[in-house]
N, C-alpha and C. Protein backbone atom coordinates (compact mmCIF):
# COMPACT_ATOMS: atom_id res chain seq x y z
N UNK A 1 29.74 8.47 -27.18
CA UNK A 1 30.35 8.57 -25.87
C UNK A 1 30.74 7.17 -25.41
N UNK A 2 32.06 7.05 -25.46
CA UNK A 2 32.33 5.81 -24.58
C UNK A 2 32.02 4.98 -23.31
N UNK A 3 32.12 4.08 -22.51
CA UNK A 3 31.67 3.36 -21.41
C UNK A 3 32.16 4.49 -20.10
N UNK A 4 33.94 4.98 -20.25
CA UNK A 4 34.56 5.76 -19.34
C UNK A 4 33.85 7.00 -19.13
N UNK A 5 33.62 7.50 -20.47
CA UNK A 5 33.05 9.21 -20.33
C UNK A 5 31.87 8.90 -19.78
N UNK A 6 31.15 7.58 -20.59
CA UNK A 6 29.78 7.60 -20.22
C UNK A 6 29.40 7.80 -18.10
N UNK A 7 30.35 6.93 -17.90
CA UNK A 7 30.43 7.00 -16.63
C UNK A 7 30.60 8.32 -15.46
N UNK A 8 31.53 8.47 -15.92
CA UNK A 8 32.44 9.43 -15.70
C UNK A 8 31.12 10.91 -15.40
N UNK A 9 30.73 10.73 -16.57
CA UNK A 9 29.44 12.30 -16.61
C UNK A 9 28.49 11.14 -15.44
N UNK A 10 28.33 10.37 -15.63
CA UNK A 10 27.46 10.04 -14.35
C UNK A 10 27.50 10.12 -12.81
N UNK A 11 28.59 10.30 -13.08
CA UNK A 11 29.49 10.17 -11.14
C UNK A 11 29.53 11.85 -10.87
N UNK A 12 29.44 12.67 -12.17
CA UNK A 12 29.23 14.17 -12.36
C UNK A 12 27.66 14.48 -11.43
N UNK A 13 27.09 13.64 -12.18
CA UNK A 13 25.38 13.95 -11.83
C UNK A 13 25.10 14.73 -13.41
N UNK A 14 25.64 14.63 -14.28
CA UNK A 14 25.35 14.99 -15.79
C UNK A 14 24.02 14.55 -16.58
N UNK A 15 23.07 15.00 -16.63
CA UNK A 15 22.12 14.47 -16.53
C UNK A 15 21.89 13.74 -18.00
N UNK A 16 22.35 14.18 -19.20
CA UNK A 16 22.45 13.77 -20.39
C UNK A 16 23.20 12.00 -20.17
N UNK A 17 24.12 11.77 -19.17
CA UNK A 17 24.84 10.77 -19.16
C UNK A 17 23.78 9.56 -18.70
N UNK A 18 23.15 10.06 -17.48
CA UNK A 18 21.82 9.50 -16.80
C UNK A 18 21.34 8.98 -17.85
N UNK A 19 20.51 10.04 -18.61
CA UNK A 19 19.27 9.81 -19.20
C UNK A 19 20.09 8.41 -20.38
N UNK A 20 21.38 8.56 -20.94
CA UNK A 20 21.99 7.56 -21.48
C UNK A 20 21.84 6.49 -20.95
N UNK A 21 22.64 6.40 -19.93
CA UNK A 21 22.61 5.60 -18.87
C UNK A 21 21.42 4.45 -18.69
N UNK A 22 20.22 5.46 -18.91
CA UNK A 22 18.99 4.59 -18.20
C UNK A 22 18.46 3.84 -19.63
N UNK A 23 18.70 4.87 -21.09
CA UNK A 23 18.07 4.37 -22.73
C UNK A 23 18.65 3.26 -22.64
N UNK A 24 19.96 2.81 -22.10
CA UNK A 24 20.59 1.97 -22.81
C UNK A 24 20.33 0.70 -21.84
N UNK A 25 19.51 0.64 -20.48
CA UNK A 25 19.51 -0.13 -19.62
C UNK A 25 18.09 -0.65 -19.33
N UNK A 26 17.23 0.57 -19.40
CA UNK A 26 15.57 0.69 -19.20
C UNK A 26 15.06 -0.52 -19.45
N UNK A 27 15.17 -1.14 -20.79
CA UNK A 27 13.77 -2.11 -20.99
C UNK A 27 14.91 -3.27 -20.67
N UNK A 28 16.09 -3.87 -20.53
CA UNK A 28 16.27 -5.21 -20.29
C UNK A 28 15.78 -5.18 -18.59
N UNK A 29 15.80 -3.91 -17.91
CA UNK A 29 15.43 -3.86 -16.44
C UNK A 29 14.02 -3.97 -16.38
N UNK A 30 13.56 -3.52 -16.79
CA UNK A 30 12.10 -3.53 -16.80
C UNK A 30 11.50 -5.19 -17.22
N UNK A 31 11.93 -5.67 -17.59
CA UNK A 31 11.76 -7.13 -18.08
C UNK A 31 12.21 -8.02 -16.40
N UNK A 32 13.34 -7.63 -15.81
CA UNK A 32 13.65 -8.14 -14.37
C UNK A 32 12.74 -7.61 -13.58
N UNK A 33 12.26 -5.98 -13.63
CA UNK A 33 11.34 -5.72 -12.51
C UNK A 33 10.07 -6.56 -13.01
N UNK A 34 9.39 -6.34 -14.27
CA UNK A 34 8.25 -6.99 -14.04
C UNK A 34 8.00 -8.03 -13.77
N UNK A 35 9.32 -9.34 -13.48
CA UNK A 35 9.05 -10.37 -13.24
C UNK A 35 8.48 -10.48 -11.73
N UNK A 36 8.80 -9.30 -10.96
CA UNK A 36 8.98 -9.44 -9.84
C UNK A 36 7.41 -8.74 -9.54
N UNK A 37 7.06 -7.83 -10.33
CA UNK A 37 5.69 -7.00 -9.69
C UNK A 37 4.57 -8.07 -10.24
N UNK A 38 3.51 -7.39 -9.23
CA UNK A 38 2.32 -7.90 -10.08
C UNK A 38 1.49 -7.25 -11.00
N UNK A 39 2.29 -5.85 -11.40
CA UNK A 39 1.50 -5.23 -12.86
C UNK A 39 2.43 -4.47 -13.42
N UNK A 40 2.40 -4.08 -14.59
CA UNK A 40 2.98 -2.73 -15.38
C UNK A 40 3.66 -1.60 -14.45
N UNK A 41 2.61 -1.16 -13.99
CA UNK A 41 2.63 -0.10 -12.80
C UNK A 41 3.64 -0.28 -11.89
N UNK A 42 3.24 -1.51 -11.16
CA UNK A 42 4.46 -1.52 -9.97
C UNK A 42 5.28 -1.85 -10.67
N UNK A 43 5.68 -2.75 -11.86
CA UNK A 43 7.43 -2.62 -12.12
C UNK A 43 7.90 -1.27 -12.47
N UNK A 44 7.14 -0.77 -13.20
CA UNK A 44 7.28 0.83 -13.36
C UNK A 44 8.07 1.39 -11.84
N UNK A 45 7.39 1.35 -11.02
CA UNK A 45 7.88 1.99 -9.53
C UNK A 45 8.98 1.55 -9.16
N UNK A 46 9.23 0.36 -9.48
CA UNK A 46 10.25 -0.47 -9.07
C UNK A 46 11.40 -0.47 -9.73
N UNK A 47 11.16 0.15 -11.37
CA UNK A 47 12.49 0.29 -12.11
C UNK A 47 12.91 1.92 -11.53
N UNK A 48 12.35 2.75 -11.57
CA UNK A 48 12.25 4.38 -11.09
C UNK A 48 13.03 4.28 -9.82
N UNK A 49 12.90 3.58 -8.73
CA UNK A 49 13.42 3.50 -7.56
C UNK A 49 15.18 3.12 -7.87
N UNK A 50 14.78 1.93 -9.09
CA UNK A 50 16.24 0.97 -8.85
C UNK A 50 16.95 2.40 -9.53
N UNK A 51 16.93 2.69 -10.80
CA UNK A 51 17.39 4.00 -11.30
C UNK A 51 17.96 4.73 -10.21
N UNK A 52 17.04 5.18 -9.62
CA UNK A 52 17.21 6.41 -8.20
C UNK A 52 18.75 5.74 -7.49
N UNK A 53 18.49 4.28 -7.11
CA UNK A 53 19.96 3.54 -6.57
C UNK A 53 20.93 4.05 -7.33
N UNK A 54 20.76 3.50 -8.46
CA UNK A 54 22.11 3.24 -9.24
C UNK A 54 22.70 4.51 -9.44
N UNK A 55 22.05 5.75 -9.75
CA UNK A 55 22.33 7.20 -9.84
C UNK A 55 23.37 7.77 -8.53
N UNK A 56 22.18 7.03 -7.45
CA UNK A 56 23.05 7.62 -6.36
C UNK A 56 24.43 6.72 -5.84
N UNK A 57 24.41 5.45 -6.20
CA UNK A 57 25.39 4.82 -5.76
C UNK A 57 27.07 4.33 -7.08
N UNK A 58 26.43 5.56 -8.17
CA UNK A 58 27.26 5.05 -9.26
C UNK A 58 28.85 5.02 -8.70
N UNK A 59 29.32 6.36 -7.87
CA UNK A 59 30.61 6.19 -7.60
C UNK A 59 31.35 4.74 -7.01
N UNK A 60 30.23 3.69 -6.82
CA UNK A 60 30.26 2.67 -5.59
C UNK A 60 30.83 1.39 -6.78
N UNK A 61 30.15 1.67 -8.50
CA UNK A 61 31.08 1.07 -9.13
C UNK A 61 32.41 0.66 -9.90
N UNK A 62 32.98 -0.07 -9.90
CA UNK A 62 34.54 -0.53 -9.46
C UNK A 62 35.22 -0.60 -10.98
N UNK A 63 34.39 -1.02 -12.00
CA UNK A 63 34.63 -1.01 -13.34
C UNK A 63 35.13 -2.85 -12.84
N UNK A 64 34.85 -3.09 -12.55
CA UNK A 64 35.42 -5.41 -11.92
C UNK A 64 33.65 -5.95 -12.30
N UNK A 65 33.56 -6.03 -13.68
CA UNK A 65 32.15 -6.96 -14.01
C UNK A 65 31.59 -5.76 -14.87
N UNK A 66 30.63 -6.28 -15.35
CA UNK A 66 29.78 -5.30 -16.68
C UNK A 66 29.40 -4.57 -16.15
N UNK A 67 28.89 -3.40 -16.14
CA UNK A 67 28.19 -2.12 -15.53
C UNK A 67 26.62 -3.01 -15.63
N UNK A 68 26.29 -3.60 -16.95
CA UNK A 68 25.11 -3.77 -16.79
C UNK A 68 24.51 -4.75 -16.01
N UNK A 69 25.51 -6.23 -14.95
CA UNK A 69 25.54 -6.61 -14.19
C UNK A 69 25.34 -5.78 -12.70
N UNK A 70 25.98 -4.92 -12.64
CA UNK A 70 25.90 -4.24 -11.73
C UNK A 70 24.70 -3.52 -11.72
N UNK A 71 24.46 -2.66 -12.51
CA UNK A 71 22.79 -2.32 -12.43
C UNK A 71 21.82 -3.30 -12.23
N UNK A 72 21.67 -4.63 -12.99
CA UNK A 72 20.59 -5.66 -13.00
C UNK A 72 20.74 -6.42 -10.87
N UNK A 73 21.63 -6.10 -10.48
CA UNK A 73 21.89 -6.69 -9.12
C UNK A 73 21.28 -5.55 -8.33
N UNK A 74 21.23 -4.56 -8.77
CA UNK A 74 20.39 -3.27 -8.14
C UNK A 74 19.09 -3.48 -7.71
N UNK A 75 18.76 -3.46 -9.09
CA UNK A 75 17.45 -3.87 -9.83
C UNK A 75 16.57 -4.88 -9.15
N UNK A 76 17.17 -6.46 -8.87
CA UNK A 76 16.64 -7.19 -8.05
C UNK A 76 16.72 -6.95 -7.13
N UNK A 77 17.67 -6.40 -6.41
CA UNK A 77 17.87 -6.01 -4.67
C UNK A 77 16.58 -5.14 -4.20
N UNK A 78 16.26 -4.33 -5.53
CA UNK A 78 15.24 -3.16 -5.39
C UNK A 78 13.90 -3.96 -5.38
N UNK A 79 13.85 -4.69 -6.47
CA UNK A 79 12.30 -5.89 -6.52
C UNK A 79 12.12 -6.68 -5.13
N UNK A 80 13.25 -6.89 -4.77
CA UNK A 80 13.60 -7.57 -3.84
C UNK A 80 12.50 -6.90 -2.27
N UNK A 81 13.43 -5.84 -2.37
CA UNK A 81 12.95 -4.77 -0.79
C UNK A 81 11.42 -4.51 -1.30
N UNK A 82 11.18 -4.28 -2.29
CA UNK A 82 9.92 -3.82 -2.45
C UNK A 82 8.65 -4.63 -1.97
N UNK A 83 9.35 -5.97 -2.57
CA UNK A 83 8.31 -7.18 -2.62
C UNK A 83 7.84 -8.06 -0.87
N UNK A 84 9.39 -7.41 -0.14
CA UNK A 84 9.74 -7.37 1.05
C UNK A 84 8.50 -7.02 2.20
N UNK A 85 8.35 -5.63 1.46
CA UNK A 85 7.61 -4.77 2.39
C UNK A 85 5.91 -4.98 2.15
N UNK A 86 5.71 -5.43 0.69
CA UNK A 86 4.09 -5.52 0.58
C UNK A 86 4.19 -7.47 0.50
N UNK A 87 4.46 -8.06 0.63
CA UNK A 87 4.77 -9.84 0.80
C UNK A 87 4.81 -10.02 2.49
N UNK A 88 3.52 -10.47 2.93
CA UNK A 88 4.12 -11.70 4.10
C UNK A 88 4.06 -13.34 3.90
N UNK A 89 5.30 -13.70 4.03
CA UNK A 89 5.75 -15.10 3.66
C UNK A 89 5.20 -15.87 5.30
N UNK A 90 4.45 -16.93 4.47
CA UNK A 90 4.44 -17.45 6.48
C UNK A 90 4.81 -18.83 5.93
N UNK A 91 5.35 -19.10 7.31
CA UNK A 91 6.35 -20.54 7.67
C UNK A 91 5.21 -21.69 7.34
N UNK A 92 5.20 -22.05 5.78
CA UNK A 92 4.58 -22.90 5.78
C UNK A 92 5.06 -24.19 6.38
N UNK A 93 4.27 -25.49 6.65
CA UNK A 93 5.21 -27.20 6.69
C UNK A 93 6.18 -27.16 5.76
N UNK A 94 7.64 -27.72 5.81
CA UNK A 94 8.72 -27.70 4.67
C UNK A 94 7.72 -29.18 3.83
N UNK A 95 7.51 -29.28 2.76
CA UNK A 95 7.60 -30.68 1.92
C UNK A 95 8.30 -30.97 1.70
N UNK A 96 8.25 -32.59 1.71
CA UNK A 96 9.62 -33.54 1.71
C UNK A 96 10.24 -32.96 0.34
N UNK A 97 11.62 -33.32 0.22
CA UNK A 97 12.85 -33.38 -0.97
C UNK A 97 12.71 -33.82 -2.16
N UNK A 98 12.00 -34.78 -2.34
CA UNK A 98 11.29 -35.91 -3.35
C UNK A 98 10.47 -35.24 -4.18
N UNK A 99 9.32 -34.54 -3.35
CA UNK A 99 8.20 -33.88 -3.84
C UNK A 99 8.84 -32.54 -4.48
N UNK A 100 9.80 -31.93 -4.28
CA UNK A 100 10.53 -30.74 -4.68
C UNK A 100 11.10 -30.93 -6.05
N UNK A 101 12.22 -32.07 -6.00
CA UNK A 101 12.94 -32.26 -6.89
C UNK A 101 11.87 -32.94 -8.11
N UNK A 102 10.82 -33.60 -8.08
CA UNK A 102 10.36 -33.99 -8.97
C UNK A 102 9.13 -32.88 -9.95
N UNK A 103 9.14 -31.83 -8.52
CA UNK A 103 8.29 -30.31 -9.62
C UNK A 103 8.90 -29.78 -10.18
N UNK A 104 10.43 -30.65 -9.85
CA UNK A 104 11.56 -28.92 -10.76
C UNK A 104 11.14 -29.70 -12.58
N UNK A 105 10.62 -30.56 -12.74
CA UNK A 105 10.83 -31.13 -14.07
C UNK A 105 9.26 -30.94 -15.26
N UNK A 106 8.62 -29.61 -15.13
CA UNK A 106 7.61 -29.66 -15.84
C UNK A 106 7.99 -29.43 -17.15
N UNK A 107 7.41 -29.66 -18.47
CA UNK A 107 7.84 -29.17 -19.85
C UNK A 107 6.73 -27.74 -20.09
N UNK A 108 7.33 -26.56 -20.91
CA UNK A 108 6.80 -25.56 -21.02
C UNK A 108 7.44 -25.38 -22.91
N UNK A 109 7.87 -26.76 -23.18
CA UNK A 109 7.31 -26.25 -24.81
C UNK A 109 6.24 -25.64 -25.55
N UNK A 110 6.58 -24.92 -26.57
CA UNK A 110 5.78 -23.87 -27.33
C UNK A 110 4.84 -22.61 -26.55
N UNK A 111 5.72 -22.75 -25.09
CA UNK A 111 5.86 -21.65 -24.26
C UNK A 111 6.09 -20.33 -24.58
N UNK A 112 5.30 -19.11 -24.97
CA UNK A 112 5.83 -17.73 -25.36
C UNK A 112 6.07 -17.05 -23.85
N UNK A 113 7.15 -16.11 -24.42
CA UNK A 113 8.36 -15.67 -22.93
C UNK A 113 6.63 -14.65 -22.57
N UNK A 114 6.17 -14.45 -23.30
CA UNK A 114 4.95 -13.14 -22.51
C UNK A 114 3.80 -14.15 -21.80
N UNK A 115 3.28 -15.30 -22.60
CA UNK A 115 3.09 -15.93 -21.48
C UNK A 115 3.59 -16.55 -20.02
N UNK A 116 4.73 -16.86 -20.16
CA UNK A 116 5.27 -17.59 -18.62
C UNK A 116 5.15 -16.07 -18.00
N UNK A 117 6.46 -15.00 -18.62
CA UNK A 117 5.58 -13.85 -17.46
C UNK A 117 4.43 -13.69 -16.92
N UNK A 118 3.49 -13.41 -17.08
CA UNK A 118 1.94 -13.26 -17.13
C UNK A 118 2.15 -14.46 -16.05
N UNK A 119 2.03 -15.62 -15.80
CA UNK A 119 1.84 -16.71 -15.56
C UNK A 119 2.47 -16.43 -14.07
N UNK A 120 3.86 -15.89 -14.24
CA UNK A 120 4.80 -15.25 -12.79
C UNK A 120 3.80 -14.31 -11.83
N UNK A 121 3.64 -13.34 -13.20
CA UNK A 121 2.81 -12.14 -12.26
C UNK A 121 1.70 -12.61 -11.69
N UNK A 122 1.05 -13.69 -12.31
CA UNK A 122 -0.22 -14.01 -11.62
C UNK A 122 -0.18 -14.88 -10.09
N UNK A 123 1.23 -15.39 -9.92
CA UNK A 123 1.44 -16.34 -9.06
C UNK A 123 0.96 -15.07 -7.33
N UNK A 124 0.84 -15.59 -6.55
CA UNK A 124 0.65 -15.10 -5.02
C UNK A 124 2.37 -14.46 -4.73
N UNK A 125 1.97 -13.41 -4.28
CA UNK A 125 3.19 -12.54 -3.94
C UNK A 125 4.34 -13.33 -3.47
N UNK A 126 4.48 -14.00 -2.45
CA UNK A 126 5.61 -14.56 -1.81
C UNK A 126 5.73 -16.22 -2.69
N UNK A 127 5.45 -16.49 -3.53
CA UNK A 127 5.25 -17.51 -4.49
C UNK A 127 6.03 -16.66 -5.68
N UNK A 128 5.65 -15.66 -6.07
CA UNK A 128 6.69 -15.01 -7.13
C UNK A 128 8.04 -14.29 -6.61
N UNK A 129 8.10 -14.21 -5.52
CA UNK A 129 9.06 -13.40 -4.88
C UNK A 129 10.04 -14.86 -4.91
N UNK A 130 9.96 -15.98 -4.25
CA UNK A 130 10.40 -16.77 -3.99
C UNK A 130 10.98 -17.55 -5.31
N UNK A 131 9.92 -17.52 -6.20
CA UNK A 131 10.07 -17.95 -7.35
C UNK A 131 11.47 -17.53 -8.38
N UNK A 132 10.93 -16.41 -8.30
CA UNK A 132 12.49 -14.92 -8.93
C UNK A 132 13.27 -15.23 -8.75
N UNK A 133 14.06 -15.17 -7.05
CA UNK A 133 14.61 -15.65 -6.28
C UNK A 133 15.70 -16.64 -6.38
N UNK A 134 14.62 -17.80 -6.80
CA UNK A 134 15.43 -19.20 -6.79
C UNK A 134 15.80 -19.48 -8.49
N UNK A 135 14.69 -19.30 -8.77
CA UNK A 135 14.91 -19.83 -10.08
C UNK A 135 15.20 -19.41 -11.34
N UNK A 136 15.22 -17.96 -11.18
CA UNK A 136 15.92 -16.87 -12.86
C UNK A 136 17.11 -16.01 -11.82
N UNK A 137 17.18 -15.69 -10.36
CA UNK A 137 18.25 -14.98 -10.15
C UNK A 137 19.17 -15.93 -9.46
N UNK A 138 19.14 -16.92 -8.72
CA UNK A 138 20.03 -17.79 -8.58
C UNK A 138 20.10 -18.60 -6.89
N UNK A 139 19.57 -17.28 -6.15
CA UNK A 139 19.87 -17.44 -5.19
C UNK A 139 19.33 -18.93 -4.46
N UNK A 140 20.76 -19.15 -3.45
CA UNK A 140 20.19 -20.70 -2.68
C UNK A 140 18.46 -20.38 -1.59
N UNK A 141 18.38 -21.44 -1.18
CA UNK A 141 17.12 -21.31 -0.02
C UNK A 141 17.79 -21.01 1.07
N UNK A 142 18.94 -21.07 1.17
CA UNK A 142 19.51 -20.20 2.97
C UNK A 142 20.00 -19.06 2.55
N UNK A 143 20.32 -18.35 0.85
CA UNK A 143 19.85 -16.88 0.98
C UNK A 143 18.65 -16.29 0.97
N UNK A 144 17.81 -16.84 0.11
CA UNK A 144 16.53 -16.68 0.45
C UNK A 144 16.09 -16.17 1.86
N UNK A 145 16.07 -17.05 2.33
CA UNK A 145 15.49 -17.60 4.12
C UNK A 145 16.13 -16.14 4.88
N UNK A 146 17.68 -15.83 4.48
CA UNK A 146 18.15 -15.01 4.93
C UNK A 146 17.53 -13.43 4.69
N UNK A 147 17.19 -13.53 2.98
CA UNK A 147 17.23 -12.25 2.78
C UNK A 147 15.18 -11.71 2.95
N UNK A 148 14.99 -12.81 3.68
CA UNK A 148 13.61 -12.38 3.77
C UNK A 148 13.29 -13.08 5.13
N UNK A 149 14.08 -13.29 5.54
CA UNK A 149 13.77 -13.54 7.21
C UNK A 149 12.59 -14.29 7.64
N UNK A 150 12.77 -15.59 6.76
CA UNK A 150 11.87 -16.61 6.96
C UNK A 150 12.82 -17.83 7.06
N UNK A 151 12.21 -19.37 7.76
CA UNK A 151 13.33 -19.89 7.30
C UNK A 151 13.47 -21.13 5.94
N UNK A 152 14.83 -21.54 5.82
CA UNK A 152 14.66 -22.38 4.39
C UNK A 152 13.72 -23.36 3.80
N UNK A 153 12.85 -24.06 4.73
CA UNK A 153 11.37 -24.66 5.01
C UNK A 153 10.69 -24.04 3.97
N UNK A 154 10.56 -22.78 4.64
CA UNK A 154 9.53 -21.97 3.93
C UNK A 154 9.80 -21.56 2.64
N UNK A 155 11.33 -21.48 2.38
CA UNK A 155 11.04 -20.99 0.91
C UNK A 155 11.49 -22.01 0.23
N UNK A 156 11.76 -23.31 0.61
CA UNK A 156 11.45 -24.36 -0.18
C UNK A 156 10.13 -24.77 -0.89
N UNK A 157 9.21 -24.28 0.36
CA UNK A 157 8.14 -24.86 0.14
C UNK A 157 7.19 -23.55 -0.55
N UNK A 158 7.33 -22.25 -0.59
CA UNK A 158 7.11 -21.52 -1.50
C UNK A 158 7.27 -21.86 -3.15
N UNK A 159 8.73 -21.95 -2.96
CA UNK A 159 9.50 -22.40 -4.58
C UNK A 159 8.07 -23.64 -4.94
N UNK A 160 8.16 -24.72 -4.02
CA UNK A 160 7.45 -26.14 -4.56
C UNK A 160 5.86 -25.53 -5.03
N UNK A 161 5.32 -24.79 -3.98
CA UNK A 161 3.78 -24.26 -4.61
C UNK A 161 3.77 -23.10 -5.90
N UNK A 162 4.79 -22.17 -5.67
CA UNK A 162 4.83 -21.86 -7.03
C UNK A 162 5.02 -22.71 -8.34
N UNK A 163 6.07 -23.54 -8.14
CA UNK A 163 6.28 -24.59 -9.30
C UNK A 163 4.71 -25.12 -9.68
N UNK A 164 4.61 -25.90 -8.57
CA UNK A 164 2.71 -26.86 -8.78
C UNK A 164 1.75 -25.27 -9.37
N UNK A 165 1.77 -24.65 -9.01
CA UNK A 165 0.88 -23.65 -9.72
C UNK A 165 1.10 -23.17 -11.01
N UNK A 166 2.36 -22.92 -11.25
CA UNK A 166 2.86 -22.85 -12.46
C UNK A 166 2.48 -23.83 -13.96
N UNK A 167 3.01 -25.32 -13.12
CA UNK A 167 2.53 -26.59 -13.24
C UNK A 167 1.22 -26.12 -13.71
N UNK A 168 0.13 -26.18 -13.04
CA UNK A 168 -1.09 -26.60 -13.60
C UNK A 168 -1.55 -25.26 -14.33
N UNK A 169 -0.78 -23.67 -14.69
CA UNK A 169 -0.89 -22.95 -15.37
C UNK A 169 -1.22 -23.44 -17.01
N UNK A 170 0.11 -24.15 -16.95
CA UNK A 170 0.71 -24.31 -18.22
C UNK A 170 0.03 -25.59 -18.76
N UNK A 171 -0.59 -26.30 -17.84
CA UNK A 171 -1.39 -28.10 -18.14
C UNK A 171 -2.30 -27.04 -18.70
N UNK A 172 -2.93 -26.41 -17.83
CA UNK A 172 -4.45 -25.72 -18.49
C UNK A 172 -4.08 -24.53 -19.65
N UNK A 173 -3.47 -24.07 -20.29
CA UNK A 173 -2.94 -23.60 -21.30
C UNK A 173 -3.00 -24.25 -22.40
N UNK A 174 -2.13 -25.63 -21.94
CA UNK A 174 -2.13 -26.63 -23.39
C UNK A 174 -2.98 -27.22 -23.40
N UNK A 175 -3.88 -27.50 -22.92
CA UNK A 175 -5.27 -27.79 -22.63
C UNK A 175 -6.51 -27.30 -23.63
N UNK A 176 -6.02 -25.67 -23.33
CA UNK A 176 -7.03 -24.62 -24.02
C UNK A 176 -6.13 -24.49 -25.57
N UNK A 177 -5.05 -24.64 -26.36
CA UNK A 177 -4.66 -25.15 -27.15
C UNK A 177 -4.91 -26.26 -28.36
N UNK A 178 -4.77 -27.27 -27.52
CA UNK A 178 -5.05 -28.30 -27.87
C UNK A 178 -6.96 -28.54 -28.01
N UNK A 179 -7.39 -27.48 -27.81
CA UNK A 179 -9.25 -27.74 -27.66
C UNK A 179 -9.89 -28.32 -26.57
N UNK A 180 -9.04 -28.67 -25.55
CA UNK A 180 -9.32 -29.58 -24.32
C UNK A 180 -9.84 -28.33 -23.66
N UNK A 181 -11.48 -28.40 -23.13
CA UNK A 181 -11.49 -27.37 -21.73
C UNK A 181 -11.94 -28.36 -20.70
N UNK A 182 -11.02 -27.82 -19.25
CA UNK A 182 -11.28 -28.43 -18.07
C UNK A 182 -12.66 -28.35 -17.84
């Protein structure tokens, strides 16, 4: 079945097209939701929901960008609201510019992708939310600020404590590696 038909039975409500739909989309989404949950489970909930979007809003796509762009923007919007509703972000002090720009520079060689996840999920809710956010989906700190109704202070200074936590994740990792225990 082609991209058109494939579609096409989807905008039907065809459920064979769906269930396509979702084989061919499921686990690269599930890899975006779990960045965002803090277990199996809730990305589970969180891919099920985004699904539920995309099903209902398929007529809403334009065929202007990959379909699978368009689902993965779902997807976070959905991690997004979710993380929304169980996350309170509070207005921490902003830290200076200096101190920011110099956490963006930790090394995470011989880094496995299942560890740094793990490492995400473990971070404090509005520390991974923020994290997602800025640094694998793109968004600036005055969308941020916007799309979580805090202001750019705060999710600067989110981004900076996630980084430092991250930071000393990965020191104490290579640590336990290398035979070093703290």
């Amino acid at each position: 079945m082609n991209t058109e038909s494939f579609l096409e039975g989807c905008r039907l409500n065809d459920r064979k097209a769906q269930e396509m739909l979702y084989r061919a989309f499921s686990s690269k989404m599930m890899g975006v939701c779990l960045r965002y949950a803090s277990s199996q489970f809730e990305a589970e909930d969180i891919l099920q929901m985004g699904f539920i979007k995309v099903f209902k809003n398929i007529n809403q796509f334009a065929n202007k960008g990959s379909l699978e762009g368009w689902v993965r923007r779902i997807m976070v919007n959905t991690a997004i609201e979710f993380s929304r509703k169980s996350v309170i972000l509070q207005d921490i002090d902003a830290v200076n510019e200096s101190t920011i720009i110099d956490s963006q520079l930790f090394e995470i060689d011989g880094l496995e992708v299942k560890d740094l996840l793990k490492m995400i999920q473990d971070l404090a809710p509005g520390y991974r939310l923020v994290f997602n956010m800025y640094a694998i989906e793109g968004f600036s700190h005055k969308e941020i600020a916007k799309a979580l109704d805090i202001s750019e202070s705060a999710s600067k200074s989110q981004l900076f404590r996630a980084r430092m936590r991250l930071q000393e994740k990965i020191k104490l990792m290579e640590g336990e590696v290398n035979g070093i225990k703290s």
